[in-house]
Structures are given as C-alpha cells and as structure tokens.
C-alpha atoms as a PDB file:
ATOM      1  CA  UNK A   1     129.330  50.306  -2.913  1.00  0.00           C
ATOM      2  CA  UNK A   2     132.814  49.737  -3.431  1.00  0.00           C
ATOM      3  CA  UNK A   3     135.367  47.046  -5.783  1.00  0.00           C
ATOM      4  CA  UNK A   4     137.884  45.364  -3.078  1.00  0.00           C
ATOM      5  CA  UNK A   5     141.200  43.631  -4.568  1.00  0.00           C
ATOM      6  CA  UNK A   6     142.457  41.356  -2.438  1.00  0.00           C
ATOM      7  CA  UNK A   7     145.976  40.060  -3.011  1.00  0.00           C
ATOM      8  CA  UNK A   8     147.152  36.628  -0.904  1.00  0.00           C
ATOM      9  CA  UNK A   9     150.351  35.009  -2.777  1.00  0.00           C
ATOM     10  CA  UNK A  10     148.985  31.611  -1.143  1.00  0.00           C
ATOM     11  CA  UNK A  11     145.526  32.888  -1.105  1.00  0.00           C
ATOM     12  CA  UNK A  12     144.970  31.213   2.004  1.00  0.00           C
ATOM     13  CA  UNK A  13     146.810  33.619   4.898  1.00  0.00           C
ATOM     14  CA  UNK A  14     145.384  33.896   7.956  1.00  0.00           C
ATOM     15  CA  UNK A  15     143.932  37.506   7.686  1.00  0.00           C
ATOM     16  CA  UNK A  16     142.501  36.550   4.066  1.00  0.00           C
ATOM     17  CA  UNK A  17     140.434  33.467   5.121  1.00  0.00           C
ATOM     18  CA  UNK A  18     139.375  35.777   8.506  1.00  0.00           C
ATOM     19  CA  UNK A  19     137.952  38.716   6.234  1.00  0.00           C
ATOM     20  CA  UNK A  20     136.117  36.163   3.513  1.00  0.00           C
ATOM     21  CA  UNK A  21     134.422  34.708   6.541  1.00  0.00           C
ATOM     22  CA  UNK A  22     132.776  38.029   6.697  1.00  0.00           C
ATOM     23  CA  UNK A  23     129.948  38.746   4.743  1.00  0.00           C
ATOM     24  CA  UNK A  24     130.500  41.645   2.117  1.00  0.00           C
ATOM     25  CA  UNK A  25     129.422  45.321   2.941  1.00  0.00           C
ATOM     26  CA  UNK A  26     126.261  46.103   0.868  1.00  0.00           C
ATOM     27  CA  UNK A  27     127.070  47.018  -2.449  1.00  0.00           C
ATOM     28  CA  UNK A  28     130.827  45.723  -1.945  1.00  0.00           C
ATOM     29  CA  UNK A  29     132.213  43.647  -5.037  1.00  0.00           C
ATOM     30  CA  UNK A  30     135.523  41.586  -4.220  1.00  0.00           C
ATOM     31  CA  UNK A  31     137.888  39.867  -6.584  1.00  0.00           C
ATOM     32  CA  UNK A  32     141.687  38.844  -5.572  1.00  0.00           C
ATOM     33  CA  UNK A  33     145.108  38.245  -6.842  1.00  0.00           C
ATOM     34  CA  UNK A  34     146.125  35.224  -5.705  1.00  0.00           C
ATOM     35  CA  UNK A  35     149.140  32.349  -6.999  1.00  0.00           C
ATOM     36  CA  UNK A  36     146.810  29.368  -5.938  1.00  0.00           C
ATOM     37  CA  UNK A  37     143.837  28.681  -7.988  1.00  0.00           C
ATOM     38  CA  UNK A  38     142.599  26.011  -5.583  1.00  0.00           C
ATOM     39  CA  UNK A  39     143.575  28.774  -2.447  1.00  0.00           C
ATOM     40  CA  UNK A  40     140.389  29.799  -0.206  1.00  0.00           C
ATOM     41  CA  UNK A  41     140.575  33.652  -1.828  1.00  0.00           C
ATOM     42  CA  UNK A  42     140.300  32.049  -5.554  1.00  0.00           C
ATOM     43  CA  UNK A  43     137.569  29.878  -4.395  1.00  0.00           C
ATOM     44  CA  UNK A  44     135.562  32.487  -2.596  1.00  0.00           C
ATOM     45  CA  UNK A  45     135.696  35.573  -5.349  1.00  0.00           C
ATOM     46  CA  UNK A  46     136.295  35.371  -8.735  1.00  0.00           C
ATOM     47  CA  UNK A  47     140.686  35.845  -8.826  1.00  0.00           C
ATOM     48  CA  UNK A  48     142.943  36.651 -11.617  1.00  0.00           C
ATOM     49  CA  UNK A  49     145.502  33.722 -10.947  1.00  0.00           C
ATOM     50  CA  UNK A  50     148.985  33.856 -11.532  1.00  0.00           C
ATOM     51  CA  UNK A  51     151.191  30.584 -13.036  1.00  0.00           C
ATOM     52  CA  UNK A  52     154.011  29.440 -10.964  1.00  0.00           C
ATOM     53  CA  UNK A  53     153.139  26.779  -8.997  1.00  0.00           C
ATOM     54  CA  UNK A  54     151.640  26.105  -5.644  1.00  0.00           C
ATOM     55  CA  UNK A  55     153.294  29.241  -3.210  1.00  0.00           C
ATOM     56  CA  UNK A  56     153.951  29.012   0.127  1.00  0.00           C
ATOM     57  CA  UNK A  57     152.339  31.530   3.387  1.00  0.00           C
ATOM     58  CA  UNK A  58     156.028  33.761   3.449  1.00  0.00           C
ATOM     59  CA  UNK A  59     157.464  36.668   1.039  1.00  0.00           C
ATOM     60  CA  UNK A  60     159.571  35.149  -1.527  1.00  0.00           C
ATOM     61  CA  UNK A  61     160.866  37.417  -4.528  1.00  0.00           C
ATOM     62  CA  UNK A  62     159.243  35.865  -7.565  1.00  0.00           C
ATOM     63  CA  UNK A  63     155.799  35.488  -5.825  1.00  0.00           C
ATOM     64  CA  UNK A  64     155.840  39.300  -5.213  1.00  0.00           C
ATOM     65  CA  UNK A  65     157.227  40.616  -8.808  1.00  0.00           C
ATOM     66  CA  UNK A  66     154.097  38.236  -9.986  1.00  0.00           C
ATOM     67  CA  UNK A  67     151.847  39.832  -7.364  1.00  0.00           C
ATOM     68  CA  UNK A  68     153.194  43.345  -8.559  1.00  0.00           C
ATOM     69  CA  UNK A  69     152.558  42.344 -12.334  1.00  0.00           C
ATOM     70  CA  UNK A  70     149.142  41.206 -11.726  1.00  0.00           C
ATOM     71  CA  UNK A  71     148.536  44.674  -9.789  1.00  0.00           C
ATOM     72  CA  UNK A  72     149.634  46.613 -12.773  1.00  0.00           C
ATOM     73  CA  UNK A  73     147.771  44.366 -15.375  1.00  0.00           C
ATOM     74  CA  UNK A  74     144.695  45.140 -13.530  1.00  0.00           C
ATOM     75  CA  UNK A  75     145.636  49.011 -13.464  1.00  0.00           C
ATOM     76  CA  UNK A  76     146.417  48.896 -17.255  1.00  0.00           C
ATOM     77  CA  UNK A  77     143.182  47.087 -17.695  1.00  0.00           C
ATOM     78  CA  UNK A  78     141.244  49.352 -15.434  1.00  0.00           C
ATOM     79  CA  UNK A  79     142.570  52.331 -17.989  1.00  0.00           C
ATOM     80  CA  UNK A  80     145.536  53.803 -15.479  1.00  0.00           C
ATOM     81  CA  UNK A  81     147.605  55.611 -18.263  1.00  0.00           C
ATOM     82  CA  UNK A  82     150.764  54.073 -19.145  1.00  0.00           C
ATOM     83  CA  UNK A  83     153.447  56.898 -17.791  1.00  0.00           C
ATOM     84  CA  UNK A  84     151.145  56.661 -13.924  1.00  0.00           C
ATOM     85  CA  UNK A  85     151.935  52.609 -14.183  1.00  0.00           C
ATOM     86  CA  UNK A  86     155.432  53.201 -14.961  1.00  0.00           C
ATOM     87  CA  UNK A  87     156.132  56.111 -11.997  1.00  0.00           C
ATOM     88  CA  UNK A  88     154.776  53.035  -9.951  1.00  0.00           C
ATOM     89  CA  UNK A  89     157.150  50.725 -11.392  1.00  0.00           C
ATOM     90  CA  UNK A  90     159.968  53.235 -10.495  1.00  0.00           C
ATOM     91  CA  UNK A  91     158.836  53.817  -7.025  1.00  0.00           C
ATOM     92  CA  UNK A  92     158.756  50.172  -6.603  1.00  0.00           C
ATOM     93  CA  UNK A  93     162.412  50.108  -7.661  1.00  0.00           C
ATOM     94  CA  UNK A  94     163.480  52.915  -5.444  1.00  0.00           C
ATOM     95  CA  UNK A  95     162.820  50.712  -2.682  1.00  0.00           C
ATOM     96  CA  UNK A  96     160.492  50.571   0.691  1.00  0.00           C
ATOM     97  CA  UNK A  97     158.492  53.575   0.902  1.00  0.00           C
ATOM     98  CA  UNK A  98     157.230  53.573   4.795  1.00  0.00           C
ATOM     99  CA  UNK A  99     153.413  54.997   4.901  1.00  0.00           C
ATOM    100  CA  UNK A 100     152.708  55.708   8.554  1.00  0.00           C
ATOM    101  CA  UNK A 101     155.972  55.997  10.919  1.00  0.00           C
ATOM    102  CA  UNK A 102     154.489  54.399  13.273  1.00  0.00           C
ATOM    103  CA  UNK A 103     154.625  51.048  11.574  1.00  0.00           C
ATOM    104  CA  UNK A 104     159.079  51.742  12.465  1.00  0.00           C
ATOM    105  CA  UNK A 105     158.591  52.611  16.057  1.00  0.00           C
ATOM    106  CA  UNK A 106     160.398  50.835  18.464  1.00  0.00           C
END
C-alpha cells in the first residue's frame, strides 16, 4: 500500500473532490492538508486543518506559507531531520523550481 497527502487550501477544488470520488487503491491510506475543516477533503479523510478562516479556490500568499507549514510539520513529525526541512525551506525561498520543462512550453 501506500500513505497519500493531499493538500487543497479550500479543500474542495475541482481535481480534489474528482479523485475522493474514487475509491482508494488497496492498501492506500489518505489524509490531507486542507484550510477548511467543513471542505469535502477534511470530511472525506482524516486532515490536519489549518486556522485562518474559510479560503477561497485561488493561490493567495498566506494560504500557501500555511499550506507549506503544515507540509513541514508533517515532515518534522514523520522524523525528516531538521537540516533536510530547512534545505526545503531555502529552496522554497530561492524561488520556482520548474520540474518537467514541458510544463513552460509554448
């Protein structure tokens, strides 16, 4: 089997409601990282919710710094040493890292 995170800041986009209409793999476990505690994702797996009020479906800056935090909570938790969470820190302040170029093709 396998542990799927699943991180929605509304917890209710489009793509997120489409894959928990799916029934899980065999063996698969799913939790999420949502902002909306009444959202579809924290209703359908059990969700470490952040505080902040109700979010909206588009990328706003504090709803992904929370998103980011909650990531590396659940890496600190999950035992990732402390120096490997802060390299991802850093690389999250360098900037957009692009991980297949053909996501910038024209």
């Amino acid at each position: 089997g396998c542990t799927l995170l699943i991180t929605s800041q509304s917890g209710a986009s489009g793509e997120v409601v489409a894959y928990l209409a799916q029934p899980a793999a065999a063996g698969e476990q799913r939790f999420g990282i949502t902002l909306e505690g009444s959202s579809p994702l924290a209703q359908a797996v059990p969700a470490l919710v952040g505080a902040g009020g109700t979010e909206q479906a588009f990328a706003a800056t504090r709803s992904v710094l929370l998103c980011h935090a909650l990531h590396f909570t659940v890496m600190r938790a999950l035992g990732l040493p402390a120096d490997e969470v802060e390299d991802s820190l850093a690389a999250l302040r360098a900037g957009p890292v692009v991980l297949d170029a053909s996501l910038t093709a024209a």
